[in-house]
PDB file of N, CA and C in Angstrom:
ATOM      1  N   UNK A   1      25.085 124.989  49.381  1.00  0.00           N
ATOM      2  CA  UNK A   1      24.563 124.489  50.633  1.00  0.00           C
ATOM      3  C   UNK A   1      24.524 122.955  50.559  1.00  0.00           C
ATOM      4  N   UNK A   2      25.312 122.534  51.489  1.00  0.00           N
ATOM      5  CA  UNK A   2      25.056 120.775  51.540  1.00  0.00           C
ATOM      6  C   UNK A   2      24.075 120.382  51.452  1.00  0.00           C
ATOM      7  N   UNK A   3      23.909 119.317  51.083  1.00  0.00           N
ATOM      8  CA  UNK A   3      22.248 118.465  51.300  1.00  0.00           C
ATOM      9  C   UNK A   3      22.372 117.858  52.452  1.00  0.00           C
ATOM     10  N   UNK A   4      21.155 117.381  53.403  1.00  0.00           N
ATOM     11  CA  UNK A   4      21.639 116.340  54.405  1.00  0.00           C
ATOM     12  C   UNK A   4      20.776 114.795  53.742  1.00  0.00           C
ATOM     13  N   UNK A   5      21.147 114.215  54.621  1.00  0.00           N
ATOM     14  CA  UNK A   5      20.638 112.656  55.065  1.00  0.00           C
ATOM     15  C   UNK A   5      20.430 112.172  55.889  1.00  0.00           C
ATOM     16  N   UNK A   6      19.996 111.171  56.120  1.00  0.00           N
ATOM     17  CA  UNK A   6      19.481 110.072  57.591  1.00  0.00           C
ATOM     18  C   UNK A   6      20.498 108.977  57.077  1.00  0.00           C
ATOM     19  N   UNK A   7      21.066 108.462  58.450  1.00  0.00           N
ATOM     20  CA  UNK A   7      22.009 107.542  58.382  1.00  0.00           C
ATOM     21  C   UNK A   7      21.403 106.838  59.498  1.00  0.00           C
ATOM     22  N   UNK A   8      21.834 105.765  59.647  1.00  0.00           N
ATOM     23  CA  UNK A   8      21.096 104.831  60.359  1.00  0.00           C
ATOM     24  C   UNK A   8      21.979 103.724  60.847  1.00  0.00           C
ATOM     25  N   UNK A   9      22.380 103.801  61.850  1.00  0.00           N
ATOM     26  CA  UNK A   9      23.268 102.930  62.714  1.00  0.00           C
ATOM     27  C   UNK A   9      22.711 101.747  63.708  1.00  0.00           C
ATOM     28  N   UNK A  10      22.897 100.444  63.285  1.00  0.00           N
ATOM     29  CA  UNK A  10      22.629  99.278  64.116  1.00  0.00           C
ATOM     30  C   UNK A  10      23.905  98.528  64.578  1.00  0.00           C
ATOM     31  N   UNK A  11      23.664  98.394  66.100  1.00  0.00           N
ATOM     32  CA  UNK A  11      24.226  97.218  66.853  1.00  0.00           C
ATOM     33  C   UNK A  11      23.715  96.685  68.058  1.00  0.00           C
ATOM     34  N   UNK A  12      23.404  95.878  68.298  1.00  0.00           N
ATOM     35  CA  UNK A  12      22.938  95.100  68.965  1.00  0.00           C
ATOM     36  C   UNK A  12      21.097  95.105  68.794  1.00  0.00           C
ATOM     37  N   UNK A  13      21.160  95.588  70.253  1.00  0.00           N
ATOM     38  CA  UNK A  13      19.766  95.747  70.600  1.00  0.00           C
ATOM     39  C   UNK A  13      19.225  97.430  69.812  1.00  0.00           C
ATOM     40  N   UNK A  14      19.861  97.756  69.582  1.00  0.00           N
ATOM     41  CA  UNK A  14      19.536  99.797  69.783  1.00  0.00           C
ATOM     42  C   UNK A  14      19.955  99.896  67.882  1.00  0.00           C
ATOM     43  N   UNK A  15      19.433 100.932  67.549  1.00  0.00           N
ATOM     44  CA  UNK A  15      19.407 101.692  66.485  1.00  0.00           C
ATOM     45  C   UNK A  15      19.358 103.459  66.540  1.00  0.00           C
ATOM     46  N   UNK A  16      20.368 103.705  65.935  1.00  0.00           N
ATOM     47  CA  UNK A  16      20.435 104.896  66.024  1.00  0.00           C
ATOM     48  C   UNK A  16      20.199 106.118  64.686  1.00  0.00           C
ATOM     49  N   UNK A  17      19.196 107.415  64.844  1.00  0.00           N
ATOM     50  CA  UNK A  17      19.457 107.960  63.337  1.00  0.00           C
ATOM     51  C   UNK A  17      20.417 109.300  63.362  1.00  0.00           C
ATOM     52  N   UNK A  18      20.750 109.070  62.402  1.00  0.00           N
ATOM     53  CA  UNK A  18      22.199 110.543  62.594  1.00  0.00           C
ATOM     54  C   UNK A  18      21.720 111.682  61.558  1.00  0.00           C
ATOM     55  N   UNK A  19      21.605 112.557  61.241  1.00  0.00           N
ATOM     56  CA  UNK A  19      21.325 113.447  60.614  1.00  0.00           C
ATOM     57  C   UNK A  19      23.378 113.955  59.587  1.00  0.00           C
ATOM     58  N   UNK A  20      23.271 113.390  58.493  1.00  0.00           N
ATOM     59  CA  UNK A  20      25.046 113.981  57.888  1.00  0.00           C
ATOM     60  C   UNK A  20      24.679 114.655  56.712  1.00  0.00           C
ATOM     61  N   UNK A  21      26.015 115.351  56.768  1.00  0.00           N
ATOM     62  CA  UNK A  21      25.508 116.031  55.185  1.00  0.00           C
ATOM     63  C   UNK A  21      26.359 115.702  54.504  1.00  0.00           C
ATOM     64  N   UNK A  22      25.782 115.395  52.968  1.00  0.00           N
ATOM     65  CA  UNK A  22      26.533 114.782  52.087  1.00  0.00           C
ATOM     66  C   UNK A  22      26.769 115.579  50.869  1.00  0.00           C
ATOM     67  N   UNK A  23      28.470 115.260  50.513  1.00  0.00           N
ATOM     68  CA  UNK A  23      28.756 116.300  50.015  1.00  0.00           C
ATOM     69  C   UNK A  23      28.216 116.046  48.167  1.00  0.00           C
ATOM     70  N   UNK A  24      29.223 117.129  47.488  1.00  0.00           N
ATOM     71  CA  UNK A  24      28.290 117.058  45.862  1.00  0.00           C
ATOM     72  C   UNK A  24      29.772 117.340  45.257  1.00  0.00           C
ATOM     73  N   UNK A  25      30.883 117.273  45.793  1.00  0.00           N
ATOM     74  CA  UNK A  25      31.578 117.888  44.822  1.00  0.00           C
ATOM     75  C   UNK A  25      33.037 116.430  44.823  1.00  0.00           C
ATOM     76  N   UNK A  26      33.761 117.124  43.401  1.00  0.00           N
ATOM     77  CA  UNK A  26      34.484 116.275  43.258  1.00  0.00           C
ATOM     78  C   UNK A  26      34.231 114.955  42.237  1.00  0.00           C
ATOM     79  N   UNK A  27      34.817 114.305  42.269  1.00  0.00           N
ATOM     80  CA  UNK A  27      35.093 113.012  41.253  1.00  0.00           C
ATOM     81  C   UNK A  27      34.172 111.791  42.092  1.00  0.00           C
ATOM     82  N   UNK A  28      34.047 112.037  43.556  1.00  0.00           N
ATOM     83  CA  UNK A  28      34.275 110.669  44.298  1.00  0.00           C
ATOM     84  C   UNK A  28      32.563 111.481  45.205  1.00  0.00           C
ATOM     85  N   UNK A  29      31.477 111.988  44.355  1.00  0.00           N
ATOM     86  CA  UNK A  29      30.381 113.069  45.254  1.00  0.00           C
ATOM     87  C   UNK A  29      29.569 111.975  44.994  1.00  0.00           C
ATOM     88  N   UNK A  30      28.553 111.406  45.657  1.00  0.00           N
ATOM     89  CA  UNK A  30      28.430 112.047  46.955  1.00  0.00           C
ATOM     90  C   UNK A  30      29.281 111.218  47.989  1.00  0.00           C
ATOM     91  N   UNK A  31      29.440 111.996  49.256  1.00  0.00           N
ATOM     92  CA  UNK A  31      30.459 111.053  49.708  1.00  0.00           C
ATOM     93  C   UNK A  31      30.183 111.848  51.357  1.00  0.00           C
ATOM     94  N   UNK A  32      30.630 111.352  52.301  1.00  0.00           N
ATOM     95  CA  UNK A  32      30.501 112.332  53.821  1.00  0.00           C
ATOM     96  C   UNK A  32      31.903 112.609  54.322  1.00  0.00           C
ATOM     97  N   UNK A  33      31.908 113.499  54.815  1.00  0.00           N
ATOM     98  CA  UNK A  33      32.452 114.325  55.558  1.00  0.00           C
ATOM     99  C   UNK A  33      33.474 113.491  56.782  1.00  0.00           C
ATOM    100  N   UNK A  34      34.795 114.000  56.774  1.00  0.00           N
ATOM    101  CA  UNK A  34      35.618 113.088  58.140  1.00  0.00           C
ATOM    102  C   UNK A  34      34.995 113.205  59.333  1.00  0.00           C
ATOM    103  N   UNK A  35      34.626 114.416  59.211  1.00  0.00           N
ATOM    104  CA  UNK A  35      33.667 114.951  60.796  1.00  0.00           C
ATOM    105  C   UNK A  35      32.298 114.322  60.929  1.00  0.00           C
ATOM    106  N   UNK A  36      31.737 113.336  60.077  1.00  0.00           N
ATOM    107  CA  UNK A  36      30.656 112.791  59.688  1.00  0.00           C
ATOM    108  C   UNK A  36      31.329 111.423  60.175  1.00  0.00           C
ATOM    109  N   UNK A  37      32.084 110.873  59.360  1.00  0.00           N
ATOM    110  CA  UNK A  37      32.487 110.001  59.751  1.00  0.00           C
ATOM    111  C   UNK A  37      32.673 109.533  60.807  1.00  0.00           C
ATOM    112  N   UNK A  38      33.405 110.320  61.337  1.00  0.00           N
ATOM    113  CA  UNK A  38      33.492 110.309  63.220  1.00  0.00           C
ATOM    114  C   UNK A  38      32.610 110.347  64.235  1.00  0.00           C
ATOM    115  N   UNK A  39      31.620 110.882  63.745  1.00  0.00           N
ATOM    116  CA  UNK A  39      30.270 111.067  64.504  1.00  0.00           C
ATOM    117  C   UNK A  39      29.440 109.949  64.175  1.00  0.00           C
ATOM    118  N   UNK A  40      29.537 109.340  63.251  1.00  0.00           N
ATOM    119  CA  UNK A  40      29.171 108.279  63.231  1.00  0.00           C
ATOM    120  C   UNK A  40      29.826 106.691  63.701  1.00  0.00           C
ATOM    121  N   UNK A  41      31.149 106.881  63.976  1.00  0.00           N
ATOM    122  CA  UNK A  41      31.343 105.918  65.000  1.00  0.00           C
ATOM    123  C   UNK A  41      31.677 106.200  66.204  1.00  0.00           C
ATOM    124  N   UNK A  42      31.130 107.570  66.372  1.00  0.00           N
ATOM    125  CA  UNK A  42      31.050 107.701  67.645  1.00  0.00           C
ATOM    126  C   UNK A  42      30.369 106.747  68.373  1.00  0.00           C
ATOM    127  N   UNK A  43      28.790 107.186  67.374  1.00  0.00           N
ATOM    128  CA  UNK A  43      27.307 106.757  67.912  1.00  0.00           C
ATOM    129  C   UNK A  43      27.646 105.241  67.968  1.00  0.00           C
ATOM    130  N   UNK A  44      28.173 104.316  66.898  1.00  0.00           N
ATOM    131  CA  UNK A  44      28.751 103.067  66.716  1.00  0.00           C
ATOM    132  C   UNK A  44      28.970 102.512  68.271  1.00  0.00           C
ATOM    133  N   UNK A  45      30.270 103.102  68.487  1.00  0.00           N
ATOM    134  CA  UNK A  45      30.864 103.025  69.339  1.00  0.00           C
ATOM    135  C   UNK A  45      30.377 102.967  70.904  1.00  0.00           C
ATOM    136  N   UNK A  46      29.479 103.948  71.490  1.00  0.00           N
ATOM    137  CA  UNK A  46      28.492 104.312  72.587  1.00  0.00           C
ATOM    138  C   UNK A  46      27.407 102.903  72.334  1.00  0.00           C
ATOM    139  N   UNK A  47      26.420 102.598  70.905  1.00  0.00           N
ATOM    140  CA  UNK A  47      25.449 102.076  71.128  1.00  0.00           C
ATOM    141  C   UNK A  47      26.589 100.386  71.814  1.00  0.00           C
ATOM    142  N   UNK A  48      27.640 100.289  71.165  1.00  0.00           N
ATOM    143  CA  UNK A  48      27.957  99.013  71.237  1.00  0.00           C
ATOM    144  C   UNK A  48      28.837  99.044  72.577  1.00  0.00           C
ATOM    145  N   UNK A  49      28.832 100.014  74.061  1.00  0.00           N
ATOM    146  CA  UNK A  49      28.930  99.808  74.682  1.00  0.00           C
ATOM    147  C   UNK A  49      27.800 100.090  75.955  1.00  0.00           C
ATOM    148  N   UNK A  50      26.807 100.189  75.221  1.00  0.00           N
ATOM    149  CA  UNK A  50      25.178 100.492  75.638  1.00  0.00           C
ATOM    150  C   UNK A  50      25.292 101.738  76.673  1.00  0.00           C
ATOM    151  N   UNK A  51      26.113 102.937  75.902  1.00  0.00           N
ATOM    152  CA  UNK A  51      26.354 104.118  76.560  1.00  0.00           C
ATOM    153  C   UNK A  51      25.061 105.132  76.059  1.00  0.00           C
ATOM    154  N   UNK A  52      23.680 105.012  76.055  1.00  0.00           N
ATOM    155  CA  UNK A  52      22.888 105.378  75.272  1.00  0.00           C
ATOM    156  C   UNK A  52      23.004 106.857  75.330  1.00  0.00           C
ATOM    157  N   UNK A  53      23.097 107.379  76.444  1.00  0.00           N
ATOM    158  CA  UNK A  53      23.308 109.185  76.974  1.00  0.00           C
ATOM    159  C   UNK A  53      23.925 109.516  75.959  1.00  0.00           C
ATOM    160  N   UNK A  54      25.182 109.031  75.672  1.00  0.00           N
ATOM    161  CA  UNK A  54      26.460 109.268  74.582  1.00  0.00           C
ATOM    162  C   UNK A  54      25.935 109.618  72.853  1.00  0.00           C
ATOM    163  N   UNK A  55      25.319 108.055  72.945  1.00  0.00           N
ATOM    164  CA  UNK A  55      24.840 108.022  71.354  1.00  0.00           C
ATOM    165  C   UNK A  55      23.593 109.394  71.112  1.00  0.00           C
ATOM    166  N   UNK A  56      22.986 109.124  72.243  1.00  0.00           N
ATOM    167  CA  UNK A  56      22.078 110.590  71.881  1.00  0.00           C
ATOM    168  C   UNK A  56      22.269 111.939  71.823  1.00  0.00           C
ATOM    169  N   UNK A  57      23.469 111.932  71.895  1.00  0.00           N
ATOM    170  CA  UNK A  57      24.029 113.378  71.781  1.00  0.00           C
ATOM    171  C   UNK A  57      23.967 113.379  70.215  1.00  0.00           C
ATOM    172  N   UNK A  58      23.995 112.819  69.284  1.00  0.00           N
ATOM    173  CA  UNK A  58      24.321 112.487  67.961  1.00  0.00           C
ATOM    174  C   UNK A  58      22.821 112.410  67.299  1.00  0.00           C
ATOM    175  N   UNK A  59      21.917 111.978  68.126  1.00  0.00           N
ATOM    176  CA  UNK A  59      20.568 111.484  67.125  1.00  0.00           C
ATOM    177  C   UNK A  59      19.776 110.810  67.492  1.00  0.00           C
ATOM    178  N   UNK A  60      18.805 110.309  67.224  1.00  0.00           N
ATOM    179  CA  UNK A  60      17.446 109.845  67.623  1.00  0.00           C
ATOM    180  C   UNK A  60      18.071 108.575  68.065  1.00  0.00           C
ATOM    181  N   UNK A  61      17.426 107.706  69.515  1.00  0.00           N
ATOM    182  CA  UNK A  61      18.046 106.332  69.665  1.00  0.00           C
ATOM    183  C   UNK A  61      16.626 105.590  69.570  1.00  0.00           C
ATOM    184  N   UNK A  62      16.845 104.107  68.879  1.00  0.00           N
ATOM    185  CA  UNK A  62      15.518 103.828  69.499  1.00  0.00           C
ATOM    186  C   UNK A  62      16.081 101.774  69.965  1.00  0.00           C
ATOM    187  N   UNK A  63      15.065 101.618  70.413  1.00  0.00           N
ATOM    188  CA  UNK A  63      15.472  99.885  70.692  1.00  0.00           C
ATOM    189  C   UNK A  63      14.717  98.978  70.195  1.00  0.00           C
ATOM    190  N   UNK A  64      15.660  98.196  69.444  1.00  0.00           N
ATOM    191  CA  UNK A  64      14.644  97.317  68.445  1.00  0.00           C
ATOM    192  C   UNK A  64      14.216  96.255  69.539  1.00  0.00           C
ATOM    193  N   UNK A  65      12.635  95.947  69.211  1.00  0.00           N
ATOM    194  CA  UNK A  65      12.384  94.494  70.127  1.00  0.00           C
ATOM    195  C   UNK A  65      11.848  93.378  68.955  1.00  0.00           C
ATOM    196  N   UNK A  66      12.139  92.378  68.866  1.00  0.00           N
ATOM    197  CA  UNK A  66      11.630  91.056  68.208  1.00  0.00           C
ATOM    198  C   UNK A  66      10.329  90.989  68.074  1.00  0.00           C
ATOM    199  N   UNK A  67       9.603  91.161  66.649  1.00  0.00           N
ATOM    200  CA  UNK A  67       7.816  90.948  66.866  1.00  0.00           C
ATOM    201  C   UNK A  67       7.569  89.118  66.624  1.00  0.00           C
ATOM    202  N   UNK A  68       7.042  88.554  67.727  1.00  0.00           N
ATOM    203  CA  UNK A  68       6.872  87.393  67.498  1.00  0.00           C
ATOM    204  C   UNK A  68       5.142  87.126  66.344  1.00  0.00           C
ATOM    205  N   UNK A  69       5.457  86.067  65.724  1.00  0.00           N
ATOM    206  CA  UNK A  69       5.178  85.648  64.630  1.00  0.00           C
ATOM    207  C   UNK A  69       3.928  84.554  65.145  1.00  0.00           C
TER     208      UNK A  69
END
């Protein structure tokens, strides 16, 4: 059974978390999945055209704001 992870995608304003599973086998473990891969620039892809509907099909969205100091 795969293990999963939290992956965590930033661009711009927005942050996104992806849920992947990472694999165990092989020379080159741990390592993700092409179908992981892709889903992760999916989300890439959507946050950096501020398609948020899109990216949330994939995972938690949230929007970073600046804490002033």
């Amino acid at each position: 059974m795969p293990r999963t992870r939290l992956e965590f995608i930033h661009e711009g304003r927005y942050a996104a978390e992806v849920t992947v599973a990472r694999g165990e086998e092989g020379a080159w473990a741990p390592y993700l999945s092409p179908d992981d891969v892709r889903r992760l620039e999916a989300v890439r892809s959507a946050l950096r055209r501020g398609d948020l509907a899109e990216a949330a099909k994939y995972g938690r969205i949230f929007e970073l704001k600046p804490i002033s100091t």
